[in-house]
Protein backbone atom coordinates (compact mmCIF):
# COMPACT_ATOMS: atom_id res chain seq x y z
CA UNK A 1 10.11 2.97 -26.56
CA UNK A 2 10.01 -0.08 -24.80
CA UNK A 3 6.59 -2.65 -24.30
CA UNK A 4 6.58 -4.08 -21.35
CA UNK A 5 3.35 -6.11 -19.58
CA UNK A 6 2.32 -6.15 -16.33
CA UNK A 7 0.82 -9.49 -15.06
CA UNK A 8 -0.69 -10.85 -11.97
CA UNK A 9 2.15 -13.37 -10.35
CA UNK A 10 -1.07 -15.28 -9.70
CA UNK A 11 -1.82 -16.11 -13.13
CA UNK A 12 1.62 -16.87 -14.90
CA UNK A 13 -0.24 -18.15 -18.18
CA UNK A 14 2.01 -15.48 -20.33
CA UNK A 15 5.36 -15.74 -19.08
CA UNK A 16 4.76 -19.66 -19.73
CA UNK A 17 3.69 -19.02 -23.04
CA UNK A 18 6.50 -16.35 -23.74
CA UNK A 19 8.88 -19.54 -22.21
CA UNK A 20 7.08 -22.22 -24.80
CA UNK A 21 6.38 -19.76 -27.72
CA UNK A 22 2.84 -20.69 -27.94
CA UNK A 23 -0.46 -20.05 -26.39
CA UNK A 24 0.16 -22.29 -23.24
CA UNK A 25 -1.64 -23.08 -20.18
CA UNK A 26 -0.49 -21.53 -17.07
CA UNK A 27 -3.00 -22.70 -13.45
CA UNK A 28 -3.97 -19.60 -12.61
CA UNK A 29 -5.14 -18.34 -8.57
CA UNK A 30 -7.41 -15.75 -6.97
CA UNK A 31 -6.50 -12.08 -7.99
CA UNK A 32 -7.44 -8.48 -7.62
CA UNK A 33 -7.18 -8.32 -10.89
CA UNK A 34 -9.77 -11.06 -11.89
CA UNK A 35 -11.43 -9.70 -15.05
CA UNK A 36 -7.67 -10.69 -16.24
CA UNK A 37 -7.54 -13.75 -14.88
CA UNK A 38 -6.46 -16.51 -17.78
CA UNK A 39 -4.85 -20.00 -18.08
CA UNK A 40 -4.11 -19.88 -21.08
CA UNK A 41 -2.74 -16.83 -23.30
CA UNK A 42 -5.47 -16.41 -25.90
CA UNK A 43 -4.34 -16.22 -29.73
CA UNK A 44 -6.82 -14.12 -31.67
CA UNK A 45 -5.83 -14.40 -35.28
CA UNK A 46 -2.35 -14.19 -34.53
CA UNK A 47 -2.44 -11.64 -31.44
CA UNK A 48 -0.08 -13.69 -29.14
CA UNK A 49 2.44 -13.99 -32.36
CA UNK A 50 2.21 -9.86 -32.06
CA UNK A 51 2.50 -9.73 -28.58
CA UNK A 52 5.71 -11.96 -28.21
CA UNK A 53 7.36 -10.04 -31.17
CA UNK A 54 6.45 -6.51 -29.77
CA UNK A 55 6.85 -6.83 -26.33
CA UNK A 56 10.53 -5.76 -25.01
CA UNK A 57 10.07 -7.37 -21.31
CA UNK A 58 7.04 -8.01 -18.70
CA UNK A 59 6.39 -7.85 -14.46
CA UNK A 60 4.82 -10.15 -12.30
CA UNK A 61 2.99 -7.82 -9.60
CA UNK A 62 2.09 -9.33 -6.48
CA UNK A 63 -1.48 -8.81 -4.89
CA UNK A 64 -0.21 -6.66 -2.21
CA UNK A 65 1.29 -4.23 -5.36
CA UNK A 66 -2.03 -4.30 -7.00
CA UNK A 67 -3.72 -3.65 -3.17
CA UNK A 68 -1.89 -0.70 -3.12
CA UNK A 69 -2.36 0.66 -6.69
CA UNK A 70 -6.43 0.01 -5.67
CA UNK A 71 -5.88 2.10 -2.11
CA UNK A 72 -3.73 5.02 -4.60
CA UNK A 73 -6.63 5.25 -7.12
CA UNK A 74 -9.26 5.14 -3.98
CA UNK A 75 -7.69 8.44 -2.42
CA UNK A 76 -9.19 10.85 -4.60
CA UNK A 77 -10.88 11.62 -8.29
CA UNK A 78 -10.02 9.42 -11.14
CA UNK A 79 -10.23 10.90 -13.95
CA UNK A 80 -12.76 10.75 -16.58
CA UNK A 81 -12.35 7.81 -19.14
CA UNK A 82 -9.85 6.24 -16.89
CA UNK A 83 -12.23 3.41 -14.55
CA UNK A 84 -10.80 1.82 -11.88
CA UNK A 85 -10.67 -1.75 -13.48
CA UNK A 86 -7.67 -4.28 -13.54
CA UNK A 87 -6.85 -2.60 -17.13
CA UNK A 88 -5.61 0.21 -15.13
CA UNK A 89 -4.37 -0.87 -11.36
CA UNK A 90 -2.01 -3.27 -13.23
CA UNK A 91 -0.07 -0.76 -15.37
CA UNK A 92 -0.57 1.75 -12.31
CA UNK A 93 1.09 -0.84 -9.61
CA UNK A 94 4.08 -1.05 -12.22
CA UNK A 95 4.67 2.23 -12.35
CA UNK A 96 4.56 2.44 -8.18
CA UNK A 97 6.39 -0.25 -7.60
CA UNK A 98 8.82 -0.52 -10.85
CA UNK A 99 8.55 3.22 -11.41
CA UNK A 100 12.72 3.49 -10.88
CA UNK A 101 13.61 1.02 -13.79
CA UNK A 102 11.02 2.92 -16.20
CA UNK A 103 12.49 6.27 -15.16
CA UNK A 104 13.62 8.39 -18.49
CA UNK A 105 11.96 6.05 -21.18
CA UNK A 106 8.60 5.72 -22.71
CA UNK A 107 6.64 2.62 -21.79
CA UNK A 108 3.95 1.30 -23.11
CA UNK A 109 2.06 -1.18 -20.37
CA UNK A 110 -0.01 -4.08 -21.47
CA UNK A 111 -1.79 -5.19 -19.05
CA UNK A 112 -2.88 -8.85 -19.33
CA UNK A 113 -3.61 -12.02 -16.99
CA UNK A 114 -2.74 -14.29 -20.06
């Protein structure tokens, strides 16, 4: 299995702190997904130091890939436990608009704004 993140391109505070390896801060502009909006990559007792080991690879979704992952979820039922929040319309726009590079292997999506 691989890990790989899915991240607003408006808030780049993770691939910068990936790129410095350490919690770094990143400006960060308006984004559908704004409950994950972050400038800096948080590091809960060690949580970034897991992250940056764990994680295989990450992609930067524009707003008009997370637009479209909101319209997708808006066409009919969601189901129950899933919500509609930027938890899932980031891992869902990867998998609609990255879906051919994640064909055949398991993939775990973290979705995170820092």
């Amino acid at each position: 299995a691989r890990l790989v993140a899915a991240v607003p391109q408006a808030c780049p505070s993770l691939r910068a702190s990936l790129t410095a390896a350490s919690p770094t801060r990143a400006p960060c502009g308006p984004t559908r997904a704004a409950v994950l909006r972050a400038e800096v990559t948080p590091d809960a007792p060690g949580a970034f130091l897991i992250l940056a080991r764990a994680m295989d690879s990450f992609t930067d979704l524009t707003e008009a890939e997370i637009a479209a992952a909101e319209a997708f979820l808006s066409q009919g039922p969601v189901p129950a436990g899933l919500g509609a929040g930027a938890g899932v319309l980031l891992p869902l726009a990867a998998l609609l608009h990255r879906g051919p590079d994640l064909f055949g292997a398991r993939v775990v999506m973290v979705a995170s704004g820092g």
